[in-house]
N, C-alpha and C. Protein backbone atom coordinates (compact mmCIF):
# COMPACT_ATOMS: atom_id res chain seq x y z
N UNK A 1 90.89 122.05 64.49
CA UNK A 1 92.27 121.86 64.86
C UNK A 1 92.41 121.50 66.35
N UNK A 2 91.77 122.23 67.08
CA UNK A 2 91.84 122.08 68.71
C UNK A 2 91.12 120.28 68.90
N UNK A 3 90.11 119.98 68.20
CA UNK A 3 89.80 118.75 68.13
C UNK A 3 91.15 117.47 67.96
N UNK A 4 91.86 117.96 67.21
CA UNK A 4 92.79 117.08 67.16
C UNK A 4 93.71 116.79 67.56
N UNK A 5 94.16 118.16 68.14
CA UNK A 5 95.16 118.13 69.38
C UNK A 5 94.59 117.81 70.76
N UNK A 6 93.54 118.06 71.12
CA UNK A 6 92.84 116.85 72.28
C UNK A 6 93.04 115.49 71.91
N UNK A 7 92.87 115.31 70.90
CA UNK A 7 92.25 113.96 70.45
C UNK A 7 94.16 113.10 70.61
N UNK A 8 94.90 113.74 69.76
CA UNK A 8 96.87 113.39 70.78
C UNK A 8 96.78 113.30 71.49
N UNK A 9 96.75 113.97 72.54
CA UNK A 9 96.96 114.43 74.12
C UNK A 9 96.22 113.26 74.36
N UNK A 10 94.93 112.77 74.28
CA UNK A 10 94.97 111.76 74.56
C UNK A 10 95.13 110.27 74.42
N UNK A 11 95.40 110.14 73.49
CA UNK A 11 96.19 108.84 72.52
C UNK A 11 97.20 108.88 73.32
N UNK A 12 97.97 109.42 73.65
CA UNK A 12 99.19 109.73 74.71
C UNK A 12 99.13 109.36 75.56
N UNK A 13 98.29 109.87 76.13
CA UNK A 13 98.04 109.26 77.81
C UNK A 13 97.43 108.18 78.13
N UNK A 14 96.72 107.39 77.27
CA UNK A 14 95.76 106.20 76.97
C UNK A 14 97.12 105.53 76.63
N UNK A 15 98.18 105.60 75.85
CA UNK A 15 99.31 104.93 75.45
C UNK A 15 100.05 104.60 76.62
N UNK A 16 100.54 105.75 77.31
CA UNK A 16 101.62 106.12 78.43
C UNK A 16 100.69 104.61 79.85
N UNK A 17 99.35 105.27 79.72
CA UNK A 17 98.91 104.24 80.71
C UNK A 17 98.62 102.79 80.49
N UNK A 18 98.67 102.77 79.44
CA UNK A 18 98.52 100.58 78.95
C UNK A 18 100.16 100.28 79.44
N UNK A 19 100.88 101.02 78.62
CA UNK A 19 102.36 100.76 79.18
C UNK A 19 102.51 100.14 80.21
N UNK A 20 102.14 101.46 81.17
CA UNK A 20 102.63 100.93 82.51
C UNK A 20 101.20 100.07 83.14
N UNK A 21 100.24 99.95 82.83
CA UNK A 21 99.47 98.69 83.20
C UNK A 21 100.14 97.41 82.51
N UNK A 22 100.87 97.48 81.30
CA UNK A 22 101.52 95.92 80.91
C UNK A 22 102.36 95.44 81.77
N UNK A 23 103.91 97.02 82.24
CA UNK A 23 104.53 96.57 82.99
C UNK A 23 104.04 96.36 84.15
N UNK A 24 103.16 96.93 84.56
CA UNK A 24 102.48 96.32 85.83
C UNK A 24 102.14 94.31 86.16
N UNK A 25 101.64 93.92 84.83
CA UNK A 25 101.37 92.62 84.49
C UNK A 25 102.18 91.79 84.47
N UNK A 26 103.20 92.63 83.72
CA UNK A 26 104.58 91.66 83.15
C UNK A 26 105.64 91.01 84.61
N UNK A 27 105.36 92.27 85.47
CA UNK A 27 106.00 92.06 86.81
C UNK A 27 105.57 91.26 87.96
N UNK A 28 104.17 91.04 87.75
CA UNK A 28 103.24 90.49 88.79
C UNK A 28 103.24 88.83 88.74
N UNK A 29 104.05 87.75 89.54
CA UNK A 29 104.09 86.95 89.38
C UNK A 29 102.64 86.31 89.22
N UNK A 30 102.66 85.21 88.58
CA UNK A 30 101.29 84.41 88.48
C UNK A 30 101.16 83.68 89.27
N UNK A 31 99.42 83.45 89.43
CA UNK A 31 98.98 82.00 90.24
C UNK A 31 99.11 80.71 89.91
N UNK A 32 99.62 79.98 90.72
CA UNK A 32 99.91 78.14 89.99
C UNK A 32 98.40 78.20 89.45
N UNK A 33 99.00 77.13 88.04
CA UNK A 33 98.10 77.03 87.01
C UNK A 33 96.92 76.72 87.72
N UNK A 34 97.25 75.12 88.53
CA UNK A 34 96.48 74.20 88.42
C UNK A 34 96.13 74.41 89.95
N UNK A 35 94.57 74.35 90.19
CA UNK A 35 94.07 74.67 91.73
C UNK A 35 93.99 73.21 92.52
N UNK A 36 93.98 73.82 93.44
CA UNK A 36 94.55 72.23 94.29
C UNK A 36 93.31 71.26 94.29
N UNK A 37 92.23 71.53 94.13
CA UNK A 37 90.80 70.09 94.39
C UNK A 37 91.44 69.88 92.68
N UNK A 38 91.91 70.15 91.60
CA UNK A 38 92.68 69.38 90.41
C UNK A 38 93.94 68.36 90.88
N UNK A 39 94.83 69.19 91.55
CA UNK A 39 95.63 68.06 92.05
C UNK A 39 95.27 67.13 92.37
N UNK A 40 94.31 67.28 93.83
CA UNK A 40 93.61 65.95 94.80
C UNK A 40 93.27 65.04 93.51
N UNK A 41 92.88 65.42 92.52
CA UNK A 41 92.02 63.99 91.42
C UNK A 41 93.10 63.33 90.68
N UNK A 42 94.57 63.67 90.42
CA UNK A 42 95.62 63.06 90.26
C UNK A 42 95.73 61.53 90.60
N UNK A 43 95.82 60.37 90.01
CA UNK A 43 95.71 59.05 90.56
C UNK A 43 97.02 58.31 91.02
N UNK A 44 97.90 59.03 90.05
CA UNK A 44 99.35 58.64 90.43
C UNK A 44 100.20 59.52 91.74
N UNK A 45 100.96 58.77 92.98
CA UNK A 45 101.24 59.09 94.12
C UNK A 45 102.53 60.18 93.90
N UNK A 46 103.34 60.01 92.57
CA UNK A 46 104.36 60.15 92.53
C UNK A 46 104.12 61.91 91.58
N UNK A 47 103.15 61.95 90.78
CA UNK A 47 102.69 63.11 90.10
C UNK A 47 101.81 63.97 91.25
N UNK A 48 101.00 63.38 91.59
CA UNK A 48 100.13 64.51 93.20
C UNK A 48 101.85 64.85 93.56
N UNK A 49 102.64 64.66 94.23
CA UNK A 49 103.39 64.71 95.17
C UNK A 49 103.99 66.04 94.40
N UNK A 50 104.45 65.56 93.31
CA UNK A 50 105.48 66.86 91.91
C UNK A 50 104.12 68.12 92.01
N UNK A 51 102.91 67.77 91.44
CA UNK A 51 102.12 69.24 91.61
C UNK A 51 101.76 69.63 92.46
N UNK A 52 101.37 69.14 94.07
CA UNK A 52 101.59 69.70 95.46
C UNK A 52 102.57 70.68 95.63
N UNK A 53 103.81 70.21 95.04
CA UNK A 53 105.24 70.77 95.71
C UNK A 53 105.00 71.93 94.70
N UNK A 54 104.70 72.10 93.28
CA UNK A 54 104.78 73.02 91.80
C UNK A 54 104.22 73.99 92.68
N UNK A 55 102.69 73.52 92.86
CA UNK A 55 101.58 74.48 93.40
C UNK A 55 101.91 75.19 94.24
N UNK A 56 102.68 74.95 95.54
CA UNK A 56 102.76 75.99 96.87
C UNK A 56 103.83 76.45 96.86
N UNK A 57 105.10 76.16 96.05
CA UNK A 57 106.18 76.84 95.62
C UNK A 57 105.87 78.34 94.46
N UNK A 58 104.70 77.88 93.52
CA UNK A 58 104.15 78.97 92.69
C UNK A 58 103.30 79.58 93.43
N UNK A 59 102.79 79.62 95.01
CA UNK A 59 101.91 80.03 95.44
C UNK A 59 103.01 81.26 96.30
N UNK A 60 103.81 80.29 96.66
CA UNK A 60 104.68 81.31 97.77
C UNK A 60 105.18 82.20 96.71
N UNK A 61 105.46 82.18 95.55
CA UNK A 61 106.33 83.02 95.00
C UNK A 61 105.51 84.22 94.69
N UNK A 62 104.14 83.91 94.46
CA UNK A 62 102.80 84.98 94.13
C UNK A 62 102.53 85.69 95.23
N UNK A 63 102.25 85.14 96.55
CA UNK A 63 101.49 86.09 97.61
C UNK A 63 102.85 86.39 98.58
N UNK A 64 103.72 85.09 98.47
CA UNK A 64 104.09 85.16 100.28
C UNK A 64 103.81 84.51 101.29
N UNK A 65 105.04 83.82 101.64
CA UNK A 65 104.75 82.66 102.59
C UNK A 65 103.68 83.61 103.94
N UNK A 66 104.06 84.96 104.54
CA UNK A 66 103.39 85.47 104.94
C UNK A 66 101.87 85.89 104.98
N UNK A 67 101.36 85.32 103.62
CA UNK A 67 99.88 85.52 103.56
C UNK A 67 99.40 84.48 103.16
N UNK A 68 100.01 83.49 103.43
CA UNK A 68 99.32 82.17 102.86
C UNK A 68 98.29 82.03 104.54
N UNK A 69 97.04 81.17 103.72
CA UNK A 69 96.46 80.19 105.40
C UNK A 69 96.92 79.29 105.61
N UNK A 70 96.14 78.99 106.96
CA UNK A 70 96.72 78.05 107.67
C UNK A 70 97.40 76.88 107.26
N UNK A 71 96.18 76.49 106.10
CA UNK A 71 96.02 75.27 105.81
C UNK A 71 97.43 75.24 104.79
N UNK A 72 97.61 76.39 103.76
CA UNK A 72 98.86 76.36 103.16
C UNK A 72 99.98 76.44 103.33
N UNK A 73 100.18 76.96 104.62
CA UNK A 73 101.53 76.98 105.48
C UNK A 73 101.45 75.42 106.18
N UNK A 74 100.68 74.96 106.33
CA UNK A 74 100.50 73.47 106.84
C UNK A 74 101.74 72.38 105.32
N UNK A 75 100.67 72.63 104.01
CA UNK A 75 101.03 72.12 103.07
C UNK A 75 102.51 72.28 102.68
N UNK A 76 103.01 73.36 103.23
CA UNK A 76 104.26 74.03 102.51
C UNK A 76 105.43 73.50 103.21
N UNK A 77 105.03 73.96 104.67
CA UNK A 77 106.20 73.11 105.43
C UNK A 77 106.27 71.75 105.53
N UNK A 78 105.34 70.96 105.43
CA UNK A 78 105.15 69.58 105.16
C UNK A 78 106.27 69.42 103.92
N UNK A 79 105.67 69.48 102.82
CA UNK A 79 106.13 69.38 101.54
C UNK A 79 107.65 69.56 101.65
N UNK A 80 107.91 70.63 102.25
CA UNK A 80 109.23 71.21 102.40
C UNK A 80 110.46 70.35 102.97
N UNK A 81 109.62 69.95 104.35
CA UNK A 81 110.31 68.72 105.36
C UNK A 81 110.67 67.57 104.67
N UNK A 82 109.96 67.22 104.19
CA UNK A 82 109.93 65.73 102.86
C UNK A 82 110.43 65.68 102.08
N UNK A 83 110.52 67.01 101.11
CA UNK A 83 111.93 66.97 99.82
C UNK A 83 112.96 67.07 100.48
N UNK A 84 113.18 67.73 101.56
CA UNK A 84 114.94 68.57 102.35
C UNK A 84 115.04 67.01 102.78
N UNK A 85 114.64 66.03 103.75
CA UNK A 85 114.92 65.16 104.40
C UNK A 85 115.10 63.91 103.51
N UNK A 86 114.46 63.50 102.18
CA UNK A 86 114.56 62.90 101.16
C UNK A 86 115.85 63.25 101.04
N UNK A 87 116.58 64.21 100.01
CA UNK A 87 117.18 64.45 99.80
C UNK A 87 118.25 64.40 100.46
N UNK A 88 118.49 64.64 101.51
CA UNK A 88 120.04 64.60 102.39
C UNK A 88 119.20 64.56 104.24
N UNK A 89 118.50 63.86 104.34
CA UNK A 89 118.07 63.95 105.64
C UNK A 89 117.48 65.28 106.45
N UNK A 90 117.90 64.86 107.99
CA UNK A 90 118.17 66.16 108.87
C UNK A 90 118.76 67.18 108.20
N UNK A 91 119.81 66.67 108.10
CA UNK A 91 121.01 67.34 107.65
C UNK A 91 120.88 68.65 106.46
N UNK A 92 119.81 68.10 105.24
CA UNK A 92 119.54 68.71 104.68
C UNK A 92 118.55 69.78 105.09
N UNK A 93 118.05 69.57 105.66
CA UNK A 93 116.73 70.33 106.14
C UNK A 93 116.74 71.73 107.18
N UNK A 94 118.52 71.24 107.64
CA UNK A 94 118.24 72.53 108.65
C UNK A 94 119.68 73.10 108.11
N UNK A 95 120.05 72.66 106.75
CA UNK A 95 121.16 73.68 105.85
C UNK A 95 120.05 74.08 105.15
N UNK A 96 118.85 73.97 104.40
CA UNK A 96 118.10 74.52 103.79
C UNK A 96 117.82 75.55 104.39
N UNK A 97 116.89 76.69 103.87
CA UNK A 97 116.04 78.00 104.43
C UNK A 97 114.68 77.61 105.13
N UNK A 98 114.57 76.40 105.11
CA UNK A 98 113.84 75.53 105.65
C UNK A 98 113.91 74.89 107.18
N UNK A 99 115.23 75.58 107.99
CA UNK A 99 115.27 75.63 109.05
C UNK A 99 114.47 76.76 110.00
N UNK A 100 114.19 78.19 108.90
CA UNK A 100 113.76 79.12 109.78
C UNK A 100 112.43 79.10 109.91
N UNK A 101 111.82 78.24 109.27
CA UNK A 101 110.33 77.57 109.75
C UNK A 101 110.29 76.35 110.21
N UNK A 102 111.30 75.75 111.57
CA UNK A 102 111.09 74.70 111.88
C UNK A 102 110.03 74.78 113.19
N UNK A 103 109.34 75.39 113.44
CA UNK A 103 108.63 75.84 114.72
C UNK A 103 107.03 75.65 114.00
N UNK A 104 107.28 76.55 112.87
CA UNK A 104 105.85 76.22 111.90
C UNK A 104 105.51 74.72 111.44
N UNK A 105 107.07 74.19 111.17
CA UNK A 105 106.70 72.51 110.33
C UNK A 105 106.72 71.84 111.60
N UNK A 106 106.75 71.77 112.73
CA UNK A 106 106.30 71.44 114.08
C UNK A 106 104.80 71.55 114.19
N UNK A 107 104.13 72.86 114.13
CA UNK A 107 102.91 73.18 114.45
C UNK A 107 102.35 72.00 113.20
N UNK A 108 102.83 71.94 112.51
CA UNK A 108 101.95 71.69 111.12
C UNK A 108 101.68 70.18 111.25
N UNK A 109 102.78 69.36 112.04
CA UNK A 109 102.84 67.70 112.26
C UNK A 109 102.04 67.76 113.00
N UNK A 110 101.85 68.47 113.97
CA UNK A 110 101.11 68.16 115.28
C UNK A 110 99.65 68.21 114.85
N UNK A 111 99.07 69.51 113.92
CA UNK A 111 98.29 69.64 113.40
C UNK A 111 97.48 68.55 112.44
N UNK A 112 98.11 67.64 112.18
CA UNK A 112 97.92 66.35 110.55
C UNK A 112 98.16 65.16 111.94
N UNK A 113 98.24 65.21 112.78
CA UNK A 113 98.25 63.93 114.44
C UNK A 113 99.38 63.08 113.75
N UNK A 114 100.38 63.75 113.14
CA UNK A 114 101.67 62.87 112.79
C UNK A 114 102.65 63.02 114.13
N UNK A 115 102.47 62.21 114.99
CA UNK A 115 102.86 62.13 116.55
C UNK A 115 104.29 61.62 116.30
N UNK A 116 104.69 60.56 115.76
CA UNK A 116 105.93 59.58 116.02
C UNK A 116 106.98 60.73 114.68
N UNK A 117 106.50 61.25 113.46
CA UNK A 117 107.43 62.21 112.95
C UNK A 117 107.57 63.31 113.79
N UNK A 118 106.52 64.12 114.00
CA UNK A 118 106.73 65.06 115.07
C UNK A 118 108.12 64.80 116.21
N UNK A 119 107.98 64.06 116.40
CA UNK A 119 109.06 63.21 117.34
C UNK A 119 110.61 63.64 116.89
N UNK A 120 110.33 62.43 116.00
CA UNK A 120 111.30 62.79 115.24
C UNK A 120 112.43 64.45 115.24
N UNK A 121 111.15 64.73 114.72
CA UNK A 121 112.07 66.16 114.09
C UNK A 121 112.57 66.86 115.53
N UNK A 122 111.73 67.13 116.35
CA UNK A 122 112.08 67.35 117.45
C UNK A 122 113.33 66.58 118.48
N UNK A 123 113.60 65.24 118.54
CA UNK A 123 114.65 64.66 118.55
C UNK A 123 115.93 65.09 117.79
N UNK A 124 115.64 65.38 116.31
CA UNK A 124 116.91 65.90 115.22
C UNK A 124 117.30 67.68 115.87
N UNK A 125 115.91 68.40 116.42
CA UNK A 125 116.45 69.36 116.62
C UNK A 125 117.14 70.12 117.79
N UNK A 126 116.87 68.91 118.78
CA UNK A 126 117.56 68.97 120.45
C UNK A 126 119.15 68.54 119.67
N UNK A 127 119.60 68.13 118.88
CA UNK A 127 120.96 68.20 118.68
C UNK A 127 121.55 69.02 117.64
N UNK A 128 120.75 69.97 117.53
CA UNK A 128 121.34 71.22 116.29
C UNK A 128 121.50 72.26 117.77
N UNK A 129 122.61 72.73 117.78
CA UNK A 129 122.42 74.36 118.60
C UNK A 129 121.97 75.34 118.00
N UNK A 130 120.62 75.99 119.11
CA UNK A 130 120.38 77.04 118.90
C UNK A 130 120.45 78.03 118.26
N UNK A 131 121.80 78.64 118.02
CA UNK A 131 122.59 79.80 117.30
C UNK A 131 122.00 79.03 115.99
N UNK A 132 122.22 77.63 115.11
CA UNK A 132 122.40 77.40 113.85
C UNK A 132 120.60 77.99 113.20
N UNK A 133 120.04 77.77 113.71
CA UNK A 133 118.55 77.91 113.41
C UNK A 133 118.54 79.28 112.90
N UNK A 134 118.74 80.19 113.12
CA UNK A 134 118.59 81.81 112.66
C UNK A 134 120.09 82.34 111.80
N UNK A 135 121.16 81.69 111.64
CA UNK A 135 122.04 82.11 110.90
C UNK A 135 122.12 82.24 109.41
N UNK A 136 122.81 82.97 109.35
CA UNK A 136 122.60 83.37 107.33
C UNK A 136 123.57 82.70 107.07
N UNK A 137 124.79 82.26 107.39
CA UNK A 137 126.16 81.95 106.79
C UNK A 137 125.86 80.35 106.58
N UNK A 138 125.96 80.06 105.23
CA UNK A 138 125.65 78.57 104.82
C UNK A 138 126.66 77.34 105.44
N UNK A 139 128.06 78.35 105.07
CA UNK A 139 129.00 77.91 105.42
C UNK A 139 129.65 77.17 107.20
N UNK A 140 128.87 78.65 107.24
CA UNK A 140 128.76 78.00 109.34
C UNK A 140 128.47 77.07 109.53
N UNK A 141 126.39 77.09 108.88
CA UNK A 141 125.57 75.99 109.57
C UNK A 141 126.27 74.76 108.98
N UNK A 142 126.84 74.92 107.56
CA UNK A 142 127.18 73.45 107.49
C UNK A 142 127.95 72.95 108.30
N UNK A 143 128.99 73.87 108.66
CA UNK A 143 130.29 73.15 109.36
C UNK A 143 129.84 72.52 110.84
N UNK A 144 129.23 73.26 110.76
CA UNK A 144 128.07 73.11 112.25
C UNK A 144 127.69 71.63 112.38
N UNK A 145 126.58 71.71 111.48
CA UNK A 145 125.80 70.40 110.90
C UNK A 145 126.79 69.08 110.73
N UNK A 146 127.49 68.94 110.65
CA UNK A 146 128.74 67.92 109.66
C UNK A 146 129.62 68.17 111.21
N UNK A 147 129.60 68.54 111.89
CA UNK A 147 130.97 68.31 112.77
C UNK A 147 130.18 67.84 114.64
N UNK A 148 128.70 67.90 114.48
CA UNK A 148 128.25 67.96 115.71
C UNK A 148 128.45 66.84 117.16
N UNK A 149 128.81 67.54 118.17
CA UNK A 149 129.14 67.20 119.31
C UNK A 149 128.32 65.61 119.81
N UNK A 150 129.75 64.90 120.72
CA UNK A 150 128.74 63.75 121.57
C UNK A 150 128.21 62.91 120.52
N UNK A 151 129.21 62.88 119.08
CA UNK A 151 128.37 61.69 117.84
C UNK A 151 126.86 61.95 117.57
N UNK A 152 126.32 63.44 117.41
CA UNK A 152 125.65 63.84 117.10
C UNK A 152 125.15 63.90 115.63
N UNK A 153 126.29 63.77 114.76
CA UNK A 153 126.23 63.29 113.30
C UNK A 153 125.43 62.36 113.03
N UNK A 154 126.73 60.71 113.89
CA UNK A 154 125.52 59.75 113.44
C UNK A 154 124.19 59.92 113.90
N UNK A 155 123.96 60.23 114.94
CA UNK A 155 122.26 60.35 115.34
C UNK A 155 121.35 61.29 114.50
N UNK A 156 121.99 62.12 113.84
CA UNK A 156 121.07 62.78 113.18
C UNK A 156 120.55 61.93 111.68
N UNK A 157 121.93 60.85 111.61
CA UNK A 157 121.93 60.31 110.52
C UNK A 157 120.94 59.09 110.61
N UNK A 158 120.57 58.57 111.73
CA UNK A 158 119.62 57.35 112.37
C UNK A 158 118.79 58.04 112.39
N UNK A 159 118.72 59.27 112.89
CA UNK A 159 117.06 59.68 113.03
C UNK A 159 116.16 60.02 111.16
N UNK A 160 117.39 60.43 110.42
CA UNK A 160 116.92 60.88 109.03
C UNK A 160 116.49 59.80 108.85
N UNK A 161 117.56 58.33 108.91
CA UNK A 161 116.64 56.94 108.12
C UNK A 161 115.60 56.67 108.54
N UNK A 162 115.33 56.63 109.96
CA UNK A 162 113.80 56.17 111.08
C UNK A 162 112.47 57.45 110.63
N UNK A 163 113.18 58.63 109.74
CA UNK A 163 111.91 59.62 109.83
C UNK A 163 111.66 59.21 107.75
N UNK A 164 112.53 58.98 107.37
CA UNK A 164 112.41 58.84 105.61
C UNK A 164 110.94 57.48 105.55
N UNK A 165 111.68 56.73 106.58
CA UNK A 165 110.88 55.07 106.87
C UNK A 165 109.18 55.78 106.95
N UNK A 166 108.78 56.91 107.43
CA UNK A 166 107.67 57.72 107.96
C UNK A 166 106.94 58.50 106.59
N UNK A 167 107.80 58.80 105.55
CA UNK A 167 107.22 59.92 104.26
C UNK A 167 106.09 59.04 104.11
N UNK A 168 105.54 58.09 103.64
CA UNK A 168 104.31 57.56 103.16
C UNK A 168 103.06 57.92 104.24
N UNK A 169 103.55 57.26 105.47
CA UNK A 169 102.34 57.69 106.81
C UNK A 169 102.23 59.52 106.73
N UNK A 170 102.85 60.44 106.43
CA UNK A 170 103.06 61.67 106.71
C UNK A 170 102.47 61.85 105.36
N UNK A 171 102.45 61.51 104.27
CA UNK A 171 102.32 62.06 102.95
C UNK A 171 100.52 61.86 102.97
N UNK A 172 100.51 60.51 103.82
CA UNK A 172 98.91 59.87 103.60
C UNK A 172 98.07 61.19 104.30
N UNK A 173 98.60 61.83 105.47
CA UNK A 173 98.07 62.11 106.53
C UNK A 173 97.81 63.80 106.21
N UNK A 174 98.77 64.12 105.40
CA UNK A 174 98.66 65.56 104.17
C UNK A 174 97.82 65.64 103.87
N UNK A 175 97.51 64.34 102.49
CA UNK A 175 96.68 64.34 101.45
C UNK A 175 95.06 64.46 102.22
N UNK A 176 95.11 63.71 103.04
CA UNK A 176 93.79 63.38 103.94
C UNK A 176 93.77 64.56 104.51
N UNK A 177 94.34 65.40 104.92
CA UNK A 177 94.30 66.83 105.62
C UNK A 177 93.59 67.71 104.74
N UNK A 178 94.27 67.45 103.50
CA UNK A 178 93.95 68.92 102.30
C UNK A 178 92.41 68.56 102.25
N UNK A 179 92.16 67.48 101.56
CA UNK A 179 91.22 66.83 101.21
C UNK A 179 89.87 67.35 102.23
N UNK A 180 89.88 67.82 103.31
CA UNK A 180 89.07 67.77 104.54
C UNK A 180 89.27 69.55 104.59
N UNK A 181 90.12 70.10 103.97
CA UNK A 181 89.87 71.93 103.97
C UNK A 181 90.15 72.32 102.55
N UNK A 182 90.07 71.36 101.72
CA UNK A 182 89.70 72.11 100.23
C UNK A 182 89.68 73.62 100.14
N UNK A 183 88.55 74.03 100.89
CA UNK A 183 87.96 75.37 100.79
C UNK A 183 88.84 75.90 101.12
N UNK A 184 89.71 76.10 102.03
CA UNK A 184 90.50 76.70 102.92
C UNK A 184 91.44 77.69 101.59
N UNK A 185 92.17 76.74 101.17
CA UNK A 185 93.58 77.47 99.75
C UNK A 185 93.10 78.00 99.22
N UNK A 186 94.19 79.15 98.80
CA UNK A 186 93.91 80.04 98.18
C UNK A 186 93.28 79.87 96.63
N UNK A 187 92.77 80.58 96.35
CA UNK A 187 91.77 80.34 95.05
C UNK A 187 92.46 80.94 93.75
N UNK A 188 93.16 79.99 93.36
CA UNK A 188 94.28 79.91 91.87
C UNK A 188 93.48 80.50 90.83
N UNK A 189 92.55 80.33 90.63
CA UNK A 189 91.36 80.87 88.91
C UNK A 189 90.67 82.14 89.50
């Protein structure tokens, strides 16, 4: 009898603990599927570009932009700069959450010898004030963004077309980056 009431007691606790090892699992975001030397072999410009962006968006959501390397905080803010500025320019880029790493997507141009974008962004960001860069209120920065001093609008709006004219030289200069620290990213499998 005592055999079998051990033998519960622990069926129980062997039960109680898969549980919470599932919910443990169930909660733990996953690693992007696909590891990045798979991407690099992609032949089409327009599919690399979609699983670059999949990959370090599923990467940040797993570790943390905080524990990514170098090389992936390189990839991320790149990537980042290029959809926000595609999409709605300057303009977009520093209403995105993508303004509070504009110091990192700086380091990261300079890093890939993208000299004349580098420029760029730095030009777009001598006419954002200060204050807008660290604010939470969407509403501010936009009004901010959309109303700026000394015809600061249009210039941000000339500098978005003169830096969009740049995504191919900047995209080339990525790909050729990753390509040269493979090893570096984090290890998806």
């Amino acid at each position: 009898m005592r055999f079998l009431a051990l033998q519960a007691m622990i069926y129980q606790k062997s039960t109680k603990m898969i549980k919470k090892l599932t919910d443990l699992i169930r909660k733990k975001p996953t690693m992007p599927r696909r590891g990045i030397s798979s991407i690099l072999l992609i032949s089409s410009d327009l599919e690399k570009k979609k699983a670059l962006k999949e990959y370090i968006d599923e990467l940040e959501h797993c570790i943390g932009f905080e524990n990514f390397t170098g090389v992936e905080k390189i990839l991320y803010t790149t990537i980042h700069l290029l959809y926000d500025t595609k999409r709605g320019g300057f303009a977009e880029f520093f209403l995105n959450n993508s303004r509070y790493l504009v110091k990192v997507t700086l380091a990261a141009l300079q890093k890939l010898n993208a000299t004349e974008p580098y420029n760029k962004v730095k030009e777009a960001l001598r006419l954002i004030p200060a204050e807008v860069l660290n604010h939470e209120d969407y509403e501010f920065v936009e009004q901010i963004i959309t109303s700026l001093p000394n015809n600061g609008t249009a210039k941000m709006d000339k500098l978005s077309k003169e830096f969009i004219d740049l995504h191919d030289e900047i995209e080339e200069l990525l790909v050729s980056y990753i390509n040269g620290n493979v090893s570096k990213f984090t290890e998806t499998n």
